[in-house]
C-alpha atoms as a PDB file:
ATOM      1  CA  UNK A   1     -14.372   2.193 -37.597  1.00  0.00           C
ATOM      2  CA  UNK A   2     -17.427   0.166 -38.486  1.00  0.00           C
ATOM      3  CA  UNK A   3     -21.388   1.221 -38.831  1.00  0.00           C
ATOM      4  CA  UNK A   4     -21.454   5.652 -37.502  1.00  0.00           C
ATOM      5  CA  UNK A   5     -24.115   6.602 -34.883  1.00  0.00           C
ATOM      6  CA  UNK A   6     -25.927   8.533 -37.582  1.00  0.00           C
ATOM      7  CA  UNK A   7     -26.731   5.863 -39.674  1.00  0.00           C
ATOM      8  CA  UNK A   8     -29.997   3.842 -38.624  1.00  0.00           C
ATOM      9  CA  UNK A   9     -30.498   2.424 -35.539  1.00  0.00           C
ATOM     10  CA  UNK A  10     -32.828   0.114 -34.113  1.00  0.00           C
ATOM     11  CA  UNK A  11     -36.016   1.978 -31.501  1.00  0.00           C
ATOM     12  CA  UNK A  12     -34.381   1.002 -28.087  1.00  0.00           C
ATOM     13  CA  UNK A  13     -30.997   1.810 -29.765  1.00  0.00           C
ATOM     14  CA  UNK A  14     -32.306   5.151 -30.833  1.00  0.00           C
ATOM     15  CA  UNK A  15     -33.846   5.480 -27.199  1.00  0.00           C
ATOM     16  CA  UNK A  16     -30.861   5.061 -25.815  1.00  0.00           C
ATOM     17  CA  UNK A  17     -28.965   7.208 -27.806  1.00  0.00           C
ATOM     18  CA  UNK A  18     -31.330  10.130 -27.634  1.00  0.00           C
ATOM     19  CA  UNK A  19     -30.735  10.078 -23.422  1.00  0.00           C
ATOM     20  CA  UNK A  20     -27.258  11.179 -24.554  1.00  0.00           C
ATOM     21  CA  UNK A  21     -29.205  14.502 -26.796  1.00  0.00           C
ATOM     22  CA  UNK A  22     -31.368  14.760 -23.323  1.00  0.00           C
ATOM     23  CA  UNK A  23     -28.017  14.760 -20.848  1.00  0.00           C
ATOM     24  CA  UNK A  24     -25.584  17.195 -23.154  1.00  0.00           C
ATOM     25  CA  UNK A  25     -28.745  19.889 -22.990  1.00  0.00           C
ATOM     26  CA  UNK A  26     -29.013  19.170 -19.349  1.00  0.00           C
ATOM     27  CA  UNK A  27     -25.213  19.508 -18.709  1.00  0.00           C
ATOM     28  CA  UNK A  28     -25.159  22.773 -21.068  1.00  0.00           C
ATOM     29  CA  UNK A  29     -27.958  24.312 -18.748  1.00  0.00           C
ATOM     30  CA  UNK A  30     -26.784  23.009 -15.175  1.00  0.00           C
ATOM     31  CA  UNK A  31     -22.861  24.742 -16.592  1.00  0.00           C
ATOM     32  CA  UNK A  32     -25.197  27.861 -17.306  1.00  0.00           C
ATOM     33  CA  UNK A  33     -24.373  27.439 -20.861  1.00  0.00           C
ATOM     34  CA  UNK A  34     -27.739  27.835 -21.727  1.00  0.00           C
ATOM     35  CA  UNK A  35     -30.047  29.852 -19.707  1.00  0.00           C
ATOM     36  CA  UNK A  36     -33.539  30.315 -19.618  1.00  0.00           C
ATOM     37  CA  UNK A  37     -34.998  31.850 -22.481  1.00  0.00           C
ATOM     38  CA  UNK A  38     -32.217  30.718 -24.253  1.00  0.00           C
ATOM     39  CA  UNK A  39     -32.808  29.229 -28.178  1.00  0.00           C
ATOM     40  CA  UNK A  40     -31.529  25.123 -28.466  1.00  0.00           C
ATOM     41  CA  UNK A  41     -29.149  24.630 -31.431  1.00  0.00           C
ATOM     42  CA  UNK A  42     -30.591  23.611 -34.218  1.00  0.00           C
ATOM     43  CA  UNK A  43     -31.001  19.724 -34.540  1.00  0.00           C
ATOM     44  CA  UNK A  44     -28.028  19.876 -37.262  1.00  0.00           C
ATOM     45  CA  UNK A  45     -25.884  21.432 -34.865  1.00  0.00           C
ATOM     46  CA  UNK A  46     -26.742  18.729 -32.398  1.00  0.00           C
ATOM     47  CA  UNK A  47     -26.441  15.761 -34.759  1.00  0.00           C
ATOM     48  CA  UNK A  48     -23.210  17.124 -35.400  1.00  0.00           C
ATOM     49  CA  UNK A  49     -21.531  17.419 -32.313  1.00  0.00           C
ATOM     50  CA  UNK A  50     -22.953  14.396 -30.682  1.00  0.00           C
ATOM     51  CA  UNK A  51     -23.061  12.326 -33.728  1.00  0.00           C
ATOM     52  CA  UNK A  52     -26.666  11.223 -34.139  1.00  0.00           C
ATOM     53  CA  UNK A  53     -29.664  10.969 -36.501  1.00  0.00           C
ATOM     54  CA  UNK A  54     -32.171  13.223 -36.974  1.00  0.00           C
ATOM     55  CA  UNK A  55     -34.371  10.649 -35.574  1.00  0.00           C
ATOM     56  CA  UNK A  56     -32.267  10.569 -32.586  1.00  0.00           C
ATOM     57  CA  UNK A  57     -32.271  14.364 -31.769  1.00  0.00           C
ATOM     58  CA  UNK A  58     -35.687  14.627 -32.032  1.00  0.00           C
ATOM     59  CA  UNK A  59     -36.457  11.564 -29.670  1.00  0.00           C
ATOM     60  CA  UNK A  60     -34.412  13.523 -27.017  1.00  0.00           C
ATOM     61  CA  UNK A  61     -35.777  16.682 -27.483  1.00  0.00           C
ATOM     62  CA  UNK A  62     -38.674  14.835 -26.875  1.00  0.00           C
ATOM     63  CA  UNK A  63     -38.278  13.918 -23.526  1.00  0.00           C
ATOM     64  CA  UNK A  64     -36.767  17.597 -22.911  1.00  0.00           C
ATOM     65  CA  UNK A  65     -40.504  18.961 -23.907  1.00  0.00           C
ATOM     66  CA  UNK A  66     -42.283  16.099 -21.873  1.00  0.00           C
ATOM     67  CA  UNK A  67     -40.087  16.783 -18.987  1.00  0.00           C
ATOM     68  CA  UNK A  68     -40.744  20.440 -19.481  1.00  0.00           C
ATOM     69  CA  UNK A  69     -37.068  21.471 -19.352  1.00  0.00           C
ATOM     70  CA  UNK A  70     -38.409  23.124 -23.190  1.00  0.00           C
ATOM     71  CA  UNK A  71     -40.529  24.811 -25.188  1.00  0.00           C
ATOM     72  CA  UNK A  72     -41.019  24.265 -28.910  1.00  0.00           C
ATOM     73  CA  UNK A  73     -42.389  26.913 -30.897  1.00  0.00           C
ATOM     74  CA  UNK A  74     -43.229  26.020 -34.448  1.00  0.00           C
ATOM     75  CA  UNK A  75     -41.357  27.803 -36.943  1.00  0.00           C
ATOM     76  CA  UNK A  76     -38.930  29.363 -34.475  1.00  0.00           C
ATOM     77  CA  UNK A  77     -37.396  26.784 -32.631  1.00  0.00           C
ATOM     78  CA  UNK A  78     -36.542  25.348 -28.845  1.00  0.00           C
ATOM     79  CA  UNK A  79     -36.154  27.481 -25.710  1.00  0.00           C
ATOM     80  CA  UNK A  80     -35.145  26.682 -22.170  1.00  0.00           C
ATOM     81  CA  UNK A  81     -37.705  27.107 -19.442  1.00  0.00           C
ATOM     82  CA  UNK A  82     -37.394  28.842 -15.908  1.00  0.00           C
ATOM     83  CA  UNK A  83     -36.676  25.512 -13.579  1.00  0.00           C
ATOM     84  CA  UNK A  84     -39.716  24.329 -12.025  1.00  0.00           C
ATOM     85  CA  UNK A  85     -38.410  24.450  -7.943  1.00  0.00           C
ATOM     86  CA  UNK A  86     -42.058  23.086  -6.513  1.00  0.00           C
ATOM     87  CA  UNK A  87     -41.075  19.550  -7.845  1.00  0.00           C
ATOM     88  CA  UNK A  88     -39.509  18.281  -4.848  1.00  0.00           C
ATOM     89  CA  UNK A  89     -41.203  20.623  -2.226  1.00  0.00           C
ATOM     90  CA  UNK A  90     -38.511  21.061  -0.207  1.00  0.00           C
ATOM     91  CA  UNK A  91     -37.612  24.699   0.652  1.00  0.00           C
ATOM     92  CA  UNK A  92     -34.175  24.969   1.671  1.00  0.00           C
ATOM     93  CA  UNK A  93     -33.638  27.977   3.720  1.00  0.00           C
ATOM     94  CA  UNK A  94     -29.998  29.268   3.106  1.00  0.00           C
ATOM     95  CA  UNK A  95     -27.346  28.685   4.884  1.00  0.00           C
ATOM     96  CA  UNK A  96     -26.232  31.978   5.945  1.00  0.00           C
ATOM     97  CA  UNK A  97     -24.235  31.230   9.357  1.00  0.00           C
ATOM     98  CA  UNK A  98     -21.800  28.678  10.606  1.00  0.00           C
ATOM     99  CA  UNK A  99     -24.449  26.733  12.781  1.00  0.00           C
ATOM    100  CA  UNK A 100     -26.348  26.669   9.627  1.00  0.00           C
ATOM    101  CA  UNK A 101     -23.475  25.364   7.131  1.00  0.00           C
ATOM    102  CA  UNK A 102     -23.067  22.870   9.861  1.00  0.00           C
ATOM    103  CA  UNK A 103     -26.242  21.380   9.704  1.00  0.00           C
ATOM    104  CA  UNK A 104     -26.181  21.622   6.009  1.00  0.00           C
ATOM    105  CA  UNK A 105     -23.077  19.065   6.196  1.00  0.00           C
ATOM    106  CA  UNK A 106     -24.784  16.417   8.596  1.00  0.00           C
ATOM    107  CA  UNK A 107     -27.568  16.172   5.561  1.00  0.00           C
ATOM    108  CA  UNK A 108     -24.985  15.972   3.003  1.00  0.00           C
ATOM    109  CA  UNK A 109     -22.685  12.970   4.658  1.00  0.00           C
ATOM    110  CA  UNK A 110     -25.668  10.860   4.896  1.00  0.00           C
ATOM    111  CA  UNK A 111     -26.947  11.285   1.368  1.00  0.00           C
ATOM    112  CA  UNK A 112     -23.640  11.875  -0.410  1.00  0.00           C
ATOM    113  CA  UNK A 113     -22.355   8.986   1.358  1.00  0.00           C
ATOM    114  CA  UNK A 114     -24.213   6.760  -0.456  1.00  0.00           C
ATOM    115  CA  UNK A 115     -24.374   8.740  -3.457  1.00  0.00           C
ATOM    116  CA  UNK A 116     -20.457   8.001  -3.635  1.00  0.00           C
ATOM    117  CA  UNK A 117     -21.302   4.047  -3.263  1.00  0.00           C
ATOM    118  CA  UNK A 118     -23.606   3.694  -6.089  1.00  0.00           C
ATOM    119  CA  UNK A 119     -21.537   6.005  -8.392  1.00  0.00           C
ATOM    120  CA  UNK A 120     -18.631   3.591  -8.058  1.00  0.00           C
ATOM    121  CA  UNK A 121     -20.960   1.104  -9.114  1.00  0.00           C
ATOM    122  CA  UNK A 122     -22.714   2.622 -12.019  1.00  0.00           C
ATOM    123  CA  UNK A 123     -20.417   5.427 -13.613  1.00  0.00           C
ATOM    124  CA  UNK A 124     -20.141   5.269 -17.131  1.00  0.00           C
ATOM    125  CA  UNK A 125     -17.322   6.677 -18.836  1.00  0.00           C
ATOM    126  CA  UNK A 126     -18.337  10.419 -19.391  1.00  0.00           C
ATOM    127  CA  UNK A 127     -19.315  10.728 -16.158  1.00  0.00           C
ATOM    128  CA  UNK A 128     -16.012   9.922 -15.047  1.00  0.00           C
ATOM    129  CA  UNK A 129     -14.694  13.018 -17.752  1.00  0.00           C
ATOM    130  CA  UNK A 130     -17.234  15.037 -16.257  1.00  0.00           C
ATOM    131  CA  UNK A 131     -16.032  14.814 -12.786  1.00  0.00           C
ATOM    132  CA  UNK A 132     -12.358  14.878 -13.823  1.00  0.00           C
ATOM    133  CA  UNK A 133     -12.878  17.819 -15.418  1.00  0.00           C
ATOM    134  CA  UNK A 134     -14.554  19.448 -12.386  1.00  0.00           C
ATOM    135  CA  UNK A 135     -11.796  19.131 -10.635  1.00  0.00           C
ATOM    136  CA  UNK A 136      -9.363  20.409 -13.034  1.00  0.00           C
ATOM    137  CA  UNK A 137     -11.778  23.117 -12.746  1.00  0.00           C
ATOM    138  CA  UNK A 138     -10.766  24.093  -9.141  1.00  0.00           C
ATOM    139  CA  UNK A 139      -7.329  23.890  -9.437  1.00  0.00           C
ATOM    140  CA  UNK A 140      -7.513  26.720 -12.396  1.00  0.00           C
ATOM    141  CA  UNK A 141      -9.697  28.841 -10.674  1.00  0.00           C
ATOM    142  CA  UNK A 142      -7.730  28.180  -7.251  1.00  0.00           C
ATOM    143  CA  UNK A 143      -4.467  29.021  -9.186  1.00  0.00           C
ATOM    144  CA  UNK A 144      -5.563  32.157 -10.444  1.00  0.00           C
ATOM    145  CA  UNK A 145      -8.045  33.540  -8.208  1.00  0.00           C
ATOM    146  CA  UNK A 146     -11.054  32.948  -8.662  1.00  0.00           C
ATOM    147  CA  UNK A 147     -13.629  31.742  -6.991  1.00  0.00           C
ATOM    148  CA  UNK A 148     -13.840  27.502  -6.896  1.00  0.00           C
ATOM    149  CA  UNK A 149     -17.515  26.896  -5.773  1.00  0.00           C
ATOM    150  CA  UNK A 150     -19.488  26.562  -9.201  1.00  0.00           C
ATOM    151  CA  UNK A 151     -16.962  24.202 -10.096  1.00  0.00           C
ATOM    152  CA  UNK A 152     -16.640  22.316  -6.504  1.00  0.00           C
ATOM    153  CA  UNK A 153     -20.908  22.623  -6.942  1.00  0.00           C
ATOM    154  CA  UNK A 154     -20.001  20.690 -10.470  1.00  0.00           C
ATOM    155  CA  UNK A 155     -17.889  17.870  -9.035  1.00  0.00           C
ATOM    156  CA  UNK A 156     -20.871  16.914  -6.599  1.00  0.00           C
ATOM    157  CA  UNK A 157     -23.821  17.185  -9.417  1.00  0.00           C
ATOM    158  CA  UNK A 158     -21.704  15.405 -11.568  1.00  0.00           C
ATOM    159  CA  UNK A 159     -21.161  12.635  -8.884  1.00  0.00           C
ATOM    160  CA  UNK A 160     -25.068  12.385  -8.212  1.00  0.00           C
ATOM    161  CA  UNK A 161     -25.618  11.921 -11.864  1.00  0.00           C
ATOM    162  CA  UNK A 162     -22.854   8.833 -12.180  1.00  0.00           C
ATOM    163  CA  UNK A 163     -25.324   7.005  -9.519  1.00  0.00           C
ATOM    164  CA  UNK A 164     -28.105   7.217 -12.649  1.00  0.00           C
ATOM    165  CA  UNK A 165     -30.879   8.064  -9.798  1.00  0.00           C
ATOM    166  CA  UNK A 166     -32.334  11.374 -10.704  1.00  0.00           C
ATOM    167  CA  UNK A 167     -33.216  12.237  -7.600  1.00  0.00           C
ATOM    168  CA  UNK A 168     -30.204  12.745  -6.213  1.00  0.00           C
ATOM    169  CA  UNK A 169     -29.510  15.171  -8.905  1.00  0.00           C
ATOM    170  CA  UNK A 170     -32.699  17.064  -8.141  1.00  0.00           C
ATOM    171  CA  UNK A 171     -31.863  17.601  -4.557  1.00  0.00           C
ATOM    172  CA  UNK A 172     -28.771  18.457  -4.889  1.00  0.00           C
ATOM    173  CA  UNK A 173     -29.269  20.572  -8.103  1.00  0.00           C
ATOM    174  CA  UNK A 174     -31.792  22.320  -6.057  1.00  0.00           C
ATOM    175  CA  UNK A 175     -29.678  22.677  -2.476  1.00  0.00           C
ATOM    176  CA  UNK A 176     -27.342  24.627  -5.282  1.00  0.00           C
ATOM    177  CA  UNK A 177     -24.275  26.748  -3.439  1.00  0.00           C
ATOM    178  CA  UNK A 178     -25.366  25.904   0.004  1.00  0.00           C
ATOM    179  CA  UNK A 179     -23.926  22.758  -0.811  1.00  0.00           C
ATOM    180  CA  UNK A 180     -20.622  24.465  -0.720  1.00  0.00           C
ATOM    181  CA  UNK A 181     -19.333  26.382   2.928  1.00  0.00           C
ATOM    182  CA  UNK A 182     -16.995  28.853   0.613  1.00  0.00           C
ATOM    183  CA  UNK A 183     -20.276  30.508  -1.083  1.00  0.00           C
ATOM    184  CA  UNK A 184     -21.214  31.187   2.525  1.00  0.00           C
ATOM    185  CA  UNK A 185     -18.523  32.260   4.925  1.00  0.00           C
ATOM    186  CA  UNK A 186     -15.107  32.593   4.180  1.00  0.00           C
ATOM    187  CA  UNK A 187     -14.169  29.148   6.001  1.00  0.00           C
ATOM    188  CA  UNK A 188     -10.643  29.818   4.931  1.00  0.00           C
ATOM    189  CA  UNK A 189      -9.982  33.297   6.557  1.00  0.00           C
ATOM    190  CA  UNK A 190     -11.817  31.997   9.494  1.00  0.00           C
ATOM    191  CA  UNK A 191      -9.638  28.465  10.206  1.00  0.00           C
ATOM    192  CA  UNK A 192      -6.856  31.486   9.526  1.00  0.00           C
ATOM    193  CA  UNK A 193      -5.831  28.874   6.701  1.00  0.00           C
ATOM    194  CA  UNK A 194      -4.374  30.226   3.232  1.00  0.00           C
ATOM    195  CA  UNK A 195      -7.220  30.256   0.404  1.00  0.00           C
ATOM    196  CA  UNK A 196      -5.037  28.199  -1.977  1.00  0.00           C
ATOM    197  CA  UNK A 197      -3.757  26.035   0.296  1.00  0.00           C
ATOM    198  CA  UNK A 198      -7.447  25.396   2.001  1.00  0.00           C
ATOM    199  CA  UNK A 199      -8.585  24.835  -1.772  1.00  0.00           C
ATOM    200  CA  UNK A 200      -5.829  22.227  -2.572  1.00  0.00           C
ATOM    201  CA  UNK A 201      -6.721  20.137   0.558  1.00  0.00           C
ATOM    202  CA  UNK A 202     -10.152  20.223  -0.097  1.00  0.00           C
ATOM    203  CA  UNK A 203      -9.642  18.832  -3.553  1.00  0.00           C
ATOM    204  CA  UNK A 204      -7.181  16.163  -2.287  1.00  0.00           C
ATOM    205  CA  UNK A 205     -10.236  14.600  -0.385  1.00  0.00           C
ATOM    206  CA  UNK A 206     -12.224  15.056  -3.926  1.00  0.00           C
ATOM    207  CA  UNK A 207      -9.452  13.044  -5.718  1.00  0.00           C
ATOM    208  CA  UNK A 208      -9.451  10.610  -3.355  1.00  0.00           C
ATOM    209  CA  UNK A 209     -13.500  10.176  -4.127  1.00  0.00           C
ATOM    210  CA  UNK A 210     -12.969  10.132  -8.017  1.00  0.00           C
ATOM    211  CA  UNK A 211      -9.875   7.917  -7.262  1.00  0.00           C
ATOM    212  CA  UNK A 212     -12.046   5.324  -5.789  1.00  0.00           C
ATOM    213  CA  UNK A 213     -15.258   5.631  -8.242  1.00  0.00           C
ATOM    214  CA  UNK A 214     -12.966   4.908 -10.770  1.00  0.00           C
ATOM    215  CA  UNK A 215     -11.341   1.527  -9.590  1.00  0.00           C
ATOM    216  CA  UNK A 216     -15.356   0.954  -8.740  1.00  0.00           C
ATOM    217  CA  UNK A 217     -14.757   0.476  -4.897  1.00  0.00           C
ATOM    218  CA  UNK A 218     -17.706   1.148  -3.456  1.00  0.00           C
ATOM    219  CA  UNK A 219     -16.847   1.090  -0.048  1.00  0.00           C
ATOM    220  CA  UNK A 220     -13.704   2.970  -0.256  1.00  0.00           C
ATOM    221  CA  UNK A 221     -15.731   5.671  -2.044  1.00  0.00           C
ATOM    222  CA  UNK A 222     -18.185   5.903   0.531  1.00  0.00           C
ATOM    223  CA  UNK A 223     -15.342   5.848   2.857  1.00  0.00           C
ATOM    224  CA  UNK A 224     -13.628   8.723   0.920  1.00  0.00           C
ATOM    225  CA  UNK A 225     -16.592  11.124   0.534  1.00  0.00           C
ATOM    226  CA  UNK A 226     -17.904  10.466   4.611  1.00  0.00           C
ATOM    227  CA  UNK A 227     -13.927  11.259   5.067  1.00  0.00           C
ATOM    228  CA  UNK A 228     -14.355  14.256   3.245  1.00  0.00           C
ATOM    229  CA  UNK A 229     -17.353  15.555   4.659  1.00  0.00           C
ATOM    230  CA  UNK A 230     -16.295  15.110   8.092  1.00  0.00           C
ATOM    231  CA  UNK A 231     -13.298  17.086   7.653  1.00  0.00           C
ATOM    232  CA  UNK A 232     -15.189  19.834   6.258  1.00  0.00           C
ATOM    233  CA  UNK A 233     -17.827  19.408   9.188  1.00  0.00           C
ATOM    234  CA  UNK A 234     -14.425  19.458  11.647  1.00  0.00           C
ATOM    235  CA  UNK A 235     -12.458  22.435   9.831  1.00  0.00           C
ATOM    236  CA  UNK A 236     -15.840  24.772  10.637  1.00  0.00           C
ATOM    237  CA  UNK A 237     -16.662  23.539  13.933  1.00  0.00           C
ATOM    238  CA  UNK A 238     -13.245  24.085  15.016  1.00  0.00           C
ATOM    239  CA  UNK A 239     -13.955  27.955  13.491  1.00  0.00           C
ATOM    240  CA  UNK A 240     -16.986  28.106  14.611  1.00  0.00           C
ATOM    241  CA  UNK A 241     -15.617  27.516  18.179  1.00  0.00           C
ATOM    242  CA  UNK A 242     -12.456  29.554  17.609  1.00  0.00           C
ATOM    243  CA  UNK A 243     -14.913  32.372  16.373  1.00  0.00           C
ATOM    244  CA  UNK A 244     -16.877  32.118  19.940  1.00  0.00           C
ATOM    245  CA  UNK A 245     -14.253  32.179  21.905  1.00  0.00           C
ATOM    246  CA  UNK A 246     -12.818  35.071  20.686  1.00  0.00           C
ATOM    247  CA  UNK A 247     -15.864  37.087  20.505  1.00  0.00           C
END
């Protein structure tokens, strides 16, 4: 299999690898795998299951203490911090009614829009597994019961990540569930539509997105997740309007 990851690598090899020790704790805390106050693994456990140096581990945890995601107390060990929600000084108000979820949308198709474009372009392979697996994530919670909208919040992160931008990560990371209509109003029981069924459409429009980042078509992505968007913007104003006129 040639030369393994934990044997010695060059500095901007080892700084490239230790981005992957700096993602995995990211993706463990977004997935509320760890939570704050919670203790790292110990860098054995990491340089086990990602398969890099000592060296490497410590480079990414690191940036994890520059970037103040943790702390390191000597002799103890690593802990997750409470999220810092000043850093991009928006305050989203949440999206508690219709008219609101509907404005919510008209932000999202104009910066998920492009988000889709420039994840077509720069998705790497585990992004790709991430967002699959996101998806395979609604169906099992649609099949048995459960509520979808950490997961469908998990597709879109996991999207905004594959464009390597940061920012679009933050934003979204920190617009959390009112990203996602469901955690608000039941969109379903008001367009009179069966939950399952409303969940399977929904994620028909989603595999059309990952469809097209995968075959890295830009412009059909873009097309895809403005297409999907707009239908979600459509299905509630239609509710919304249905909702009026019968009250």
């Amino acid at each position: 299999m040639g030369e393994s990851l934990t044997s010695v690598v060059t500095p901007r090899r080892a700084r490239n690898l230790a981005e992957s020790v700096f993602d995995y704790v990211i993706e463990q805390i977004e997935s509320a795998a760890l939570k704050p106050g919670d203790k790292l693994p110990t860098e054995a456990k990491l340089m086990l299951t990602l398969g890099v140096s000592r060296t490497v581990v410590r480079e990414g945890i690191s940036r994890l203490q520059a970037n103040e995601v943790i702390e390191t107390r000597h002799g103890i060990g690593s802990f997750v911090l409470e999220p810092r929600r000043e850093k991009l000084g928006i305050d989203m108000v949440p999206a508690t009614t219709l008219r609101d979820v509907l404005s919510v949308l008209e932000l999202r198709i104009s910066l998920e829009t492009e988000c889709a474009g420039l994840a077509a372009q720069r998705a790497q392979p585990e992004d790709l597994v991430r967002m699959r697996a996101a998806l395979d994530a609604i169906e099992a919670t649609s099949r048995n019961g459960s509520d979808s909208v950490a997961a469908d919040l998990q597709f879109h992160i996991a999207l905004a990540r594959a464009t390597g931008n940061r920012y679009f990560v933050d934003i979204l990371t920190q617009m959390g569930t009112a990203l996602i209509p469901r955690n608000r109003i039941d969109s379903a029981g008001i367009a009179k539509a069966d939950p399952k069924a409303y969940v399977s459409l929904v994620n028909q429009e989603h595999e059309s997105i990952l469809e097209a980042i995968t075959r890295r078509d830009a412009e059909s992505a873009r097309a895809a997740m403005r297409m999907h968007l707009s239908n979600s913007r459509e299905r509630l104003r239609r509710a919304n309007q249905s909702s009026e006129a019968n009250g």
